[in-house]
C-alpha atoms as a PDB file:
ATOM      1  CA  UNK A   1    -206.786  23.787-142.348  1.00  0.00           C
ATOM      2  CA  UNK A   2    -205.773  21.155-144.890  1.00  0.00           C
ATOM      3  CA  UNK A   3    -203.376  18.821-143.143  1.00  0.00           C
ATOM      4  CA  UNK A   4    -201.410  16.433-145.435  1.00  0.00           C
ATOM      5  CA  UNK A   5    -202.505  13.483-143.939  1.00  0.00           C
ATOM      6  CA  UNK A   6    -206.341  13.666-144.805  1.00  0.00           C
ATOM      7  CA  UNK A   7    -207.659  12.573-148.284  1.00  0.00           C
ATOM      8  CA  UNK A   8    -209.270  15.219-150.239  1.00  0.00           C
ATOM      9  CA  UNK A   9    -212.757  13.364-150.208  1.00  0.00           C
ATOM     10  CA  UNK A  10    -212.891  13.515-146.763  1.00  0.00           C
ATOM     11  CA  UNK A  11    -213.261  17.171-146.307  1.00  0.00           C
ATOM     12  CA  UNK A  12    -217.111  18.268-145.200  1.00  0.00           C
ATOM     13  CA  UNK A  13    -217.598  21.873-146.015  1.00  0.00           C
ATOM     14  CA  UNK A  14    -218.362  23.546-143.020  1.00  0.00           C
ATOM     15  CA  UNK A  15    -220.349  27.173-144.069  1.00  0.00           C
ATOM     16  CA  UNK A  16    -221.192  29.329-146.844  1.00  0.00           C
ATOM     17  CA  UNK A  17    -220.063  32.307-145.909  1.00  0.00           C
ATOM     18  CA  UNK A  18    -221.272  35.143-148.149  1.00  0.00           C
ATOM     19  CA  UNK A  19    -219.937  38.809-148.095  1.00  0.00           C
ATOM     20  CA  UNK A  20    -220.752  42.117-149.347  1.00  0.00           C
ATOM     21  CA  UNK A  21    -218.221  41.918-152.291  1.00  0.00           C
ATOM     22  CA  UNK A  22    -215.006  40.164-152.974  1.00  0.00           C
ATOM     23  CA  UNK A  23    -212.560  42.355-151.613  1.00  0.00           C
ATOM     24  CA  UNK A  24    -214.031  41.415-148.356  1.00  0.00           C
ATOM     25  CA  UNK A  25    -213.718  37.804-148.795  1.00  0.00           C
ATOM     26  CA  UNK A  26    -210.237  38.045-150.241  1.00  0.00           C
ATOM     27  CA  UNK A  27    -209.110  40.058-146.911  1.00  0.00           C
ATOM     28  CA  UNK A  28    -211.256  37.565-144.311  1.00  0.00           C
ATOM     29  CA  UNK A  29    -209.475  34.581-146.837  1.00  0.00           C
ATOM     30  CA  UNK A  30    -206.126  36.190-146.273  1.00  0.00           C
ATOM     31  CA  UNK A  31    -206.036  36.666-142.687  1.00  0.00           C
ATOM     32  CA  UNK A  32    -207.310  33.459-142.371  1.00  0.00           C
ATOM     33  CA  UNK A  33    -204.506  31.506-144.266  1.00  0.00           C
ATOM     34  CA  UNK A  34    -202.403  33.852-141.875  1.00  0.00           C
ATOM     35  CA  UNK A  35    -203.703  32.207-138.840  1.00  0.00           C
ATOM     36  CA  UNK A  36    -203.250  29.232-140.128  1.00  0.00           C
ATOM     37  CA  UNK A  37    -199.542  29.677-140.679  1.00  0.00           C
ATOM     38  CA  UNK A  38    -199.492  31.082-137.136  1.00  0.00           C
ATOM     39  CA  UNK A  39    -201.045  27.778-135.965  1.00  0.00           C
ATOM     40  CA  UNK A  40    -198.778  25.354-138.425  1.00  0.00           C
ATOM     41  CA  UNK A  41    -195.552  27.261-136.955  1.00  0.00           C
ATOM     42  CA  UNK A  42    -195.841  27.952-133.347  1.00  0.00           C
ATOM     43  CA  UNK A  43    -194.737  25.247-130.634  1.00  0.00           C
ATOM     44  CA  UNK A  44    -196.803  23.288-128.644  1.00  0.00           C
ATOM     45  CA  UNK A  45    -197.946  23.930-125.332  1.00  0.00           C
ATOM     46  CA  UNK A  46    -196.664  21.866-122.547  1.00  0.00           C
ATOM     47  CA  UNK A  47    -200.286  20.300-121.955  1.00  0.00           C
ATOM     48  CA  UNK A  48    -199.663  18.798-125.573  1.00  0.00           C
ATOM     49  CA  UNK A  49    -195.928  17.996-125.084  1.00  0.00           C
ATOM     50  CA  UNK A  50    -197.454  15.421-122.269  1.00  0.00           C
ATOM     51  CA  UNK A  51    -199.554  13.815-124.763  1.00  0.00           C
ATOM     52  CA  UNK A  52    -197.812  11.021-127.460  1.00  0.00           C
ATOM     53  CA  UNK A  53    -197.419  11.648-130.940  1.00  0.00           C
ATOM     54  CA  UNK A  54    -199.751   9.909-132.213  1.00  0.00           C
ATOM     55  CA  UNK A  55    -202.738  11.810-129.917  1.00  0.00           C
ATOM     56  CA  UNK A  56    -201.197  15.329-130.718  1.00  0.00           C
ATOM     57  CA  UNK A  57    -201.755  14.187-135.000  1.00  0.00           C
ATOM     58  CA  UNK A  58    -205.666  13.347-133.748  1.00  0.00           C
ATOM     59  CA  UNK A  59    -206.084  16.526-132.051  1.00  0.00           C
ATOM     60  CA  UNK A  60    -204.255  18.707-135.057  1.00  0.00           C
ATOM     61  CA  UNK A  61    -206.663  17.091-137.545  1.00  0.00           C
ATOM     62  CA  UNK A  62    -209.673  18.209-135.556  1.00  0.00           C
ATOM     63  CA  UNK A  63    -209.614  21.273-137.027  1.00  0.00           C
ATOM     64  CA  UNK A  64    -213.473  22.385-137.313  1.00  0.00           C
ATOM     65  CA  UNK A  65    -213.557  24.234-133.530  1.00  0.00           C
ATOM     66  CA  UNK A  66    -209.984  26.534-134.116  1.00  0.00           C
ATOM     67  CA  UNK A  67    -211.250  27.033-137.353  1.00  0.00           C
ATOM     68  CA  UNK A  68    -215.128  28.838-137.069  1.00  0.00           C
ATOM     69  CA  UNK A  69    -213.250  30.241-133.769  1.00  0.00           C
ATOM     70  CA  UNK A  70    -210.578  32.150-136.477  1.00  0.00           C
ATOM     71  CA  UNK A  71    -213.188  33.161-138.675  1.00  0.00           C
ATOM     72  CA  UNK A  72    -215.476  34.670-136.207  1.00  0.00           C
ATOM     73  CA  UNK A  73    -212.613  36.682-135.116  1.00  0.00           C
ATOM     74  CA  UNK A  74    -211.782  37.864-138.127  1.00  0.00           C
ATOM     75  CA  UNK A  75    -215.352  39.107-138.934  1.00  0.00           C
ATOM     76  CA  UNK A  76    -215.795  40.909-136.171  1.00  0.00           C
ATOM     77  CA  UNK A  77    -214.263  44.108-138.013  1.00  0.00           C
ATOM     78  CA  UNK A  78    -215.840  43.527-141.092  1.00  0.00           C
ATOM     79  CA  UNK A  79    -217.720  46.134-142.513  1.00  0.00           C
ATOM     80  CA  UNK A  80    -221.746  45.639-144.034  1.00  0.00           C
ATOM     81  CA  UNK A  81    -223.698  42.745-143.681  1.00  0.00           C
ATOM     82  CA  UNK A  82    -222.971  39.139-144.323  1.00  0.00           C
ATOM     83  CA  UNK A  83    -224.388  35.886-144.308  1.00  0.00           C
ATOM     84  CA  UNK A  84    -223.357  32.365-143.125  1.00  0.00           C
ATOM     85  CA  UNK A  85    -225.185  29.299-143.957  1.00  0.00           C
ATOM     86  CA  UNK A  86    -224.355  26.336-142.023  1.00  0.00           C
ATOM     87  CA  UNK A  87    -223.919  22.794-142.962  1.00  0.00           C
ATOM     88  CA  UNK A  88    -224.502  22.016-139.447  1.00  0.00           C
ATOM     89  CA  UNK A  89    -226.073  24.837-137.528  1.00  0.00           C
ATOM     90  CA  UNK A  90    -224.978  23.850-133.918  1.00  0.00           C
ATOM     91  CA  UNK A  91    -221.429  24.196-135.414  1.00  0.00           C
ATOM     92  CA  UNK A  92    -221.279  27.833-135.019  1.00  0.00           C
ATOM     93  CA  UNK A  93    -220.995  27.786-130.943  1.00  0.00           C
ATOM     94  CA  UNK A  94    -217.749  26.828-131.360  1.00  0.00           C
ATOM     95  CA  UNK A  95    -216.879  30.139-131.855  1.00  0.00           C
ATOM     96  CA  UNK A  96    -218.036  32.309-128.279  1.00  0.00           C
ATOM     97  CA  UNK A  97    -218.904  35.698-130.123  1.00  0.00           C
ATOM     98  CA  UNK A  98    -220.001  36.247-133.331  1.00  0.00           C
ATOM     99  CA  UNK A  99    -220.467  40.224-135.204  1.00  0.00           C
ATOM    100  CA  UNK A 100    -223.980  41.606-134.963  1.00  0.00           C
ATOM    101  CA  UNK A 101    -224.298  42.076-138.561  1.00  0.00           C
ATOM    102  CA  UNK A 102    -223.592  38.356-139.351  1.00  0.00           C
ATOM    103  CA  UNK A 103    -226.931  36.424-140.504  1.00  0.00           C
ATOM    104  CA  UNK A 104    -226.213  32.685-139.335  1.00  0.00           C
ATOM    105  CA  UNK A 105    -228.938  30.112-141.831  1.00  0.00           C
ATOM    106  CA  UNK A 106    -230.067  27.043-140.825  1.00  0.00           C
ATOM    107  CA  UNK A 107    -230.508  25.984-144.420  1.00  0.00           C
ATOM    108  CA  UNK A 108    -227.649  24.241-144.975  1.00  0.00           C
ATOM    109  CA  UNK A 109    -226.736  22.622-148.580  1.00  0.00           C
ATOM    110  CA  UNK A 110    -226.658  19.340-150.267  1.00  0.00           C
ATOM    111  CA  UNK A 111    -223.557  17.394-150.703  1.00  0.00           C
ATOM    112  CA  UNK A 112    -223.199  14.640-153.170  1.00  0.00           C
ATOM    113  CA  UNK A 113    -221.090  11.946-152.201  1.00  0.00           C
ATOM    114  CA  UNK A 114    -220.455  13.591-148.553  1.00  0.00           C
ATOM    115  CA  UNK A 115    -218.409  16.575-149.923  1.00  0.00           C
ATOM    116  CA  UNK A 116    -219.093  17.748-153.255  1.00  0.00           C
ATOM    117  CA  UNK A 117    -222.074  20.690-153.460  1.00  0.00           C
ATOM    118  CA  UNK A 118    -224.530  20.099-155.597  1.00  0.00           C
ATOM    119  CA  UNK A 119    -227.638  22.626-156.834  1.00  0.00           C
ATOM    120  CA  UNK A 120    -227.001  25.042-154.407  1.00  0.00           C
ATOM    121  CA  UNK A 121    -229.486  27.330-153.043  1.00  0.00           C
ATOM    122  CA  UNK A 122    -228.598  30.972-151.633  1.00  0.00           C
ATOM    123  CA  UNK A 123    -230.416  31.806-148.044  1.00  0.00           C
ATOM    124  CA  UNK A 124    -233.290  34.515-148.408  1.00  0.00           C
ATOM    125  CA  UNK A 125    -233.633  37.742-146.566  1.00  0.00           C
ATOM    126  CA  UNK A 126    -236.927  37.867-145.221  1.00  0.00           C
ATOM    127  CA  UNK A 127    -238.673  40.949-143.571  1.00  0.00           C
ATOM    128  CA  UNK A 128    -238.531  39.109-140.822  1.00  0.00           C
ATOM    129  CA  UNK A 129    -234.882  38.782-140.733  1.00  0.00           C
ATOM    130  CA  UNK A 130    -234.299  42.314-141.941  1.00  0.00           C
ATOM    131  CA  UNK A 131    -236.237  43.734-139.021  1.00  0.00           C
ATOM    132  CA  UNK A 132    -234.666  41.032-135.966  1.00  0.00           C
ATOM    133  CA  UNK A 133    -231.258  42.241-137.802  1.00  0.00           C
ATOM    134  CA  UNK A 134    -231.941  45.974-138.314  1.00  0.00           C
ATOM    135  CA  UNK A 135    -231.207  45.958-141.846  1.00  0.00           C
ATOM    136  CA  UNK A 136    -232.142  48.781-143.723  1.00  0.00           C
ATOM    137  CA  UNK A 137    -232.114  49.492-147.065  1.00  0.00           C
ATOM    138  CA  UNK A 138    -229.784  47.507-149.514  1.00  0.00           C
ATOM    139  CA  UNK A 139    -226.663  49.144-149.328  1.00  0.00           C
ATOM    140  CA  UNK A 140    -223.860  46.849-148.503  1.00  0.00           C
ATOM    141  CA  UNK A 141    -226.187  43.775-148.684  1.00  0.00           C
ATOM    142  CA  UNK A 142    -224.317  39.957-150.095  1.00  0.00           C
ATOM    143  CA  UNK A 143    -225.326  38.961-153.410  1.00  0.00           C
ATOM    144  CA  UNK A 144    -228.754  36.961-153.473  1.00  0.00           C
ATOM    145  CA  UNK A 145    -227.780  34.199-155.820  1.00  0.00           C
ATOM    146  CA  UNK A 146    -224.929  33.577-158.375  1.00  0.00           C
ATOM    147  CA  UNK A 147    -226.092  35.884-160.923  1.00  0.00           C
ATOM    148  CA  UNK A 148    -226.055  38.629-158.669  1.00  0.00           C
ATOM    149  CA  UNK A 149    -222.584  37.906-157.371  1.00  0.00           C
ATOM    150  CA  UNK A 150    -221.276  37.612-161.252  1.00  0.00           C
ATOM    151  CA  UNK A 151    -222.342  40.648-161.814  1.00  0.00           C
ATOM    152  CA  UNK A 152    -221.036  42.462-159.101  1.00  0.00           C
ATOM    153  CA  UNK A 153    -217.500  41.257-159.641  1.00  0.00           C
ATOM    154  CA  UNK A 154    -218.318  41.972-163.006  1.00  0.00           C
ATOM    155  CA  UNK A 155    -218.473  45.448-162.093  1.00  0.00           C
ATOM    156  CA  UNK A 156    -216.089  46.021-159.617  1.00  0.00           C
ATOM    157  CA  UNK A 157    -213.296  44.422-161.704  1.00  0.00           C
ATOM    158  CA  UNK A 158    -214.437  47.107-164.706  1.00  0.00           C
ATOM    159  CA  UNK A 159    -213.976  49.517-162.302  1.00  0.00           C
ATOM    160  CA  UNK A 160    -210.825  48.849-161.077  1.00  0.00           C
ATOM    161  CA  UNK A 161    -208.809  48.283-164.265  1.00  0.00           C
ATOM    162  CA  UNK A 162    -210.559  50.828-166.170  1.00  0.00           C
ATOM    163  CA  UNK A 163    -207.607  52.473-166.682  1.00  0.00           C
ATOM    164  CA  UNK A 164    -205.634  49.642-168.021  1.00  0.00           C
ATOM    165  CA  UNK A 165    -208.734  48.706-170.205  1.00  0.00           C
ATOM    166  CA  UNK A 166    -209.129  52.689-171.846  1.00  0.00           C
ATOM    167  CA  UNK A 167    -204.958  51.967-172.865  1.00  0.00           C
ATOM    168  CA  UNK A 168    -205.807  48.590-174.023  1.00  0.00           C
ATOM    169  CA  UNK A 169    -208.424  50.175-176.558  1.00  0.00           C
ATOM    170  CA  UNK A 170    -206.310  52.985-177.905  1.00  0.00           C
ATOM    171  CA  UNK A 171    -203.111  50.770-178.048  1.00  0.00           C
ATOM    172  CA  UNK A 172    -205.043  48.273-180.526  1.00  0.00           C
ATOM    173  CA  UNK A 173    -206.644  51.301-182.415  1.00  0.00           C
ATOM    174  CA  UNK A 174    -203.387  53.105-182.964  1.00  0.00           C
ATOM    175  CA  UNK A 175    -202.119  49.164-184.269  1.00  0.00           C
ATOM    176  CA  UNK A 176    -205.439  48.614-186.407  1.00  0.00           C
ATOM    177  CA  UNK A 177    -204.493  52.095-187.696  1.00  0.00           C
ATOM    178  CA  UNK A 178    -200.683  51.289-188.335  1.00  0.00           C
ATOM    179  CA  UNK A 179    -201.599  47.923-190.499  1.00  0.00           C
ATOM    180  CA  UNK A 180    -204.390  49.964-192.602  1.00  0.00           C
ATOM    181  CA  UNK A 181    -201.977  52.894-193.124  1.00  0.00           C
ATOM    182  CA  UNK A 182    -199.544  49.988-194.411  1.00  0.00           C
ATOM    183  CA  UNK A 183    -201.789  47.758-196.301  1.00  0.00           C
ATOM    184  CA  UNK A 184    -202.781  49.345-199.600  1.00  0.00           C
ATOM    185  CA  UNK A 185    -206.336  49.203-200.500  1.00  0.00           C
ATOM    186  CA  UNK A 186    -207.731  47.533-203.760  1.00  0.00           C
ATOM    187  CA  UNK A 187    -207.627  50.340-206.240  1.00  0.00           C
ATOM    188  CA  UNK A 188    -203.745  50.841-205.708  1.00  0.00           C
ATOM    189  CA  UNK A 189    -202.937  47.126-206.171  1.00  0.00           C
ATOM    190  CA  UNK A 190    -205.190  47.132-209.183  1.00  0.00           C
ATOM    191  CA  UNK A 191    -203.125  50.374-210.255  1.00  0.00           C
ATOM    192  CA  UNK A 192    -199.503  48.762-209.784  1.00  0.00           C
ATOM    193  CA  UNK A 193    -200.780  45.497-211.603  1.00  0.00           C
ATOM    194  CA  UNK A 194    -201.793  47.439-214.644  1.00  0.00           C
ATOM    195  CA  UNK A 195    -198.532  49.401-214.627  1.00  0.00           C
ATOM    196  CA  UNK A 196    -196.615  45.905-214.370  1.00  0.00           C
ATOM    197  CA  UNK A 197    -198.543  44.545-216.787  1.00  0.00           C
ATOM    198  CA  UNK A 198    -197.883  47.725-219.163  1.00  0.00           C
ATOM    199  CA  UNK A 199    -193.945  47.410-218.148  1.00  0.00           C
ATOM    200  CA  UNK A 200    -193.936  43.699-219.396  1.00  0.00           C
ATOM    201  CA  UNK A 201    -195.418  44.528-222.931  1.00  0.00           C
ATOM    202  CA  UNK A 202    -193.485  46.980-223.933  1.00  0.00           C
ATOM    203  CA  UNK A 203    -190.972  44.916-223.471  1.00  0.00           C
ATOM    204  CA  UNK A 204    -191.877  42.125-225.238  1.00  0.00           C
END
């Protein structure tokens, strides 16, 4: 996964891979940046120590079979039901098991210019698929298009700084309270500027 020596418009996306929630796909993305490290750090083989230096760059750059073989390993613990939709649908056998609750898509997405997604489409759960899968119910079910997924996070974020948002809303009441308690209201300024005005003709 992203080797230095590759332009950035030469990345393909490979899949769409679409979980129950984000705290999923923050875990599978973690353990798969973890892999990579493992890959980027340990030595080569001595197979690949035969090889020249220049063959050994080719074969680090090829990086489409390690990587669907890393993250089909590290959804096979994953909890509820997710979704993969395939730029290329024979890519997926690069990996040699896959989780049962994993829905692979042959629908693929557009790319403009060879890389860049464009009016993306999310895969739909048939019956059909729901009964070859044995999904029941909804429970635990990806998000069916964007609007879904925003408000999902939506939700779960609300729900996990709830907290932090309740002391938020008493901390700037208690302020808004502070600066009225300080701030005198129009009939006492109207008071003091009679009394000055009194004050300056007596004076004069």
């Amino acid at each position: 996964m992203f080797p230095r020596t590759i332009r950035k418009d030469l990345w393909i996306p490979l899949v769409h891979a679409i979980f129950p929630d984000h705290l999923i796909a923050n875990k599978v993305y973690k353990k798969l940046l973890d892999y990579r490290a493992w890959r980027l750090t340990s030595p080569p083989s001595p197979n690949e120590l035969l090889l020249s230096k220049k063959c050994r760059n080719v074969e680090a750059r090829n990086q489409v079979p390690t990587s669907i073989a890393d993250l089909a390993h590290v959804t096979q613990d994953i909890p509820g039901r997710m979704i993969m939709n395939w730029h290329h649908f024979e890519e997926r056998h690069w990996a040699r098991s896959w989780a049962k609750n994993i829905l692979h898509s042959p629908q693929g997405f557009p790319l403009a210019r060879g890389y860049q997604i464009q009016n993306y489409k999310f895969p739909k759960i048939t019956p059909g698929i729901r009964r070859k899968l044995r999904w029941e119910g909804k429970e635990g079910e990806p998000p069916r298009n964007f609007r879904e997924a925003m408000g999902q996070h939506t939700r779960m974020f609300g729900s996990m700084h709830r907290g932090w948002r309740r002391k938020r809303k008493v901390a700037l009441a208690r302020n808004v309270r502070i600066a009225k308690a300080g701030k005198p209201n129009k009939k006492k300024r109207a008071a003091r500027a009679a009394a000055q005005a009194r004050k300056t003709q007596q004076r004069t």
